[in-house]
Protein backbone atom coordinates (compact mmCIF):
# COMPACT_ATOMS: atom_id res chain seq x y z
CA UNK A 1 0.52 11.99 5.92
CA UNK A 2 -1.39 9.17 3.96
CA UNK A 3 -0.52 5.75 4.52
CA UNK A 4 -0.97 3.06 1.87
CA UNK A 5 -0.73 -0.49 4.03
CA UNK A 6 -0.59 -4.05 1.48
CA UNK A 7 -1.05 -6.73 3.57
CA UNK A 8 1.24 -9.91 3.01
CA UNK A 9 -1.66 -12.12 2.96
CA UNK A 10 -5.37 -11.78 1.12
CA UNK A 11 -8.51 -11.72 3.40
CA UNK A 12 -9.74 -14.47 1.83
CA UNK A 13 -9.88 -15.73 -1.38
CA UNK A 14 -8.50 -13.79 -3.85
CA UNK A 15 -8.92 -10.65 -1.95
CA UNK A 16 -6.42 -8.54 -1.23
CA UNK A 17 -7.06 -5.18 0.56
CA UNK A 18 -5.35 -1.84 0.73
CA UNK A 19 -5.83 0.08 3.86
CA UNK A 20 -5.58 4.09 3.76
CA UNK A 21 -4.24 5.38 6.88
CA UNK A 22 -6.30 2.09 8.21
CA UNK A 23 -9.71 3.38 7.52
CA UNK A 24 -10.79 2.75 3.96
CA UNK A 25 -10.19 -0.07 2.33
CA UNK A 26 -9.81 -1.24 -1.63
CA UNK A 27 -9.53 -5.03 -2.67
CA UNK A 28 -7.80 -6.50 -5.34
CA UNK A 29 -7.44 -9.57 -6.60
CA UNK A 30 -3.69 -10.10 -6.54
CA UNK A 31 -1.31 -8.65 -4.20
CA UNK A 32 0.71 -7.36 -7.61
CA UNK A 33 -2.74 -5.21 -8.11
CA UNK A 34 -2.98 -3.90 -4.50
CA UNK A 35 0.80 -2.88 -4.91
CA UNK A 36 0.18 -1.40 -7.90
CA UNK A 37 -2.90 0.32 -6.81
CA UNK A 38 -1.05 1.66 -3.46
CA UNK A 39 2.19 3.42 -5.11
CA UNK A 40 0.11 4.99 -7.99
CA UNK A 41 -2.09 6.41 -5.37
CA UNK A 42 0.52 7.42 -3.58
CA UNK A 43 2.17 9.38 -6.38
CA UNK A 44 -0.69 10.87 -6.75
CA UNK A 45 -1.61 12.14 -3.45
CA UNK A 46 2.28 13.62 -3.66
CA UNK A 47 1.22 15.36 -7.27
CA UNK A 48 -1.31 17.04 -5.09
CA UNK A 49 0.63 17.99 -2.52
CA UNK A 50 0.12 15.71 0.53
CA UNK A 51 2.67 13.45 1.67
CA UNK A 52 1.91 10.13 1.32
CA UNK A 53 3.66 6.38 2.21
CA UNK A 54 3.20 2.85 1.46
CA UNK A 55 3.67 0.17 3.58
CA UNK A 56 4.17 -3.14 2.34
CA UNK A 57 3.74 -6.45 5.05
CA UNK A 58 6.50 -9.01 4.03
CA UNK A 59 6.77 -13.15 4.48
CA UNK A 60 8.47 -13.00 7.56
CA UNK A 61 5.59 -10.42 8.96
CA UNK A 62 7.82 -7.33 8.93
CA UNK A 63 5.91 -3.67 7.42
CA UNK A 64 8.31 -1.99 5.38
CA UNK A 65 7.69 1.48 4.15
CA UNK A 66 8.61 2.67 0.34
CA UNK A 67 8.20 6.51 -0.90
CA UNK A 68 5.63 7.19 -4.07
CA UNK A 69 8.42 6.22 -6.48
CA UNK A 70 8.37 2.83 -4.32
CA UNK A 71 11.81 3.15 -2.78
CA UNK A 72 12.22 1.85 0.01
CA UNK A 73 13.18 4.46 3.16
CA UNK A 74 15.02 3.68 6.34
């Protein structure tokens, strides 16, 4: 399973990163862009055949997890 993980807050400056399974790491310079970036690559990753999530860190510090269609799942 590949995990997507957005980050509520940047790493500095305009910087926002998108961890993969937290190794890798892609920044972005809005959060909108790292979403963006972490559902596409999700779908994609499903379109090949491996399962993949996204986790998305909210306000109130909370990681919730949404499908490659970026539903969110229970």
């Amino acid at each position: 399973m590949i995990i997507f993980n957005v980050p509520y807050a940047p790493l500095r400056f305009r910087a926002w990163s998108v961890g993969v399974s937290r190794q890798d790491h892609s920044e972005f310079e809005t959060r909108q862009d790292a979403v963006r970036f972490a559902v596409s690559s999700a779908r994609n990753s499903e379109h090949e055949g491996k399962a993949a999530l996204v986790a998305i860190e909210g306000v109130d510090g909370l990681w919730r997890l949404f499908d490659h269609y970026a539903k969110g799942i229970a």
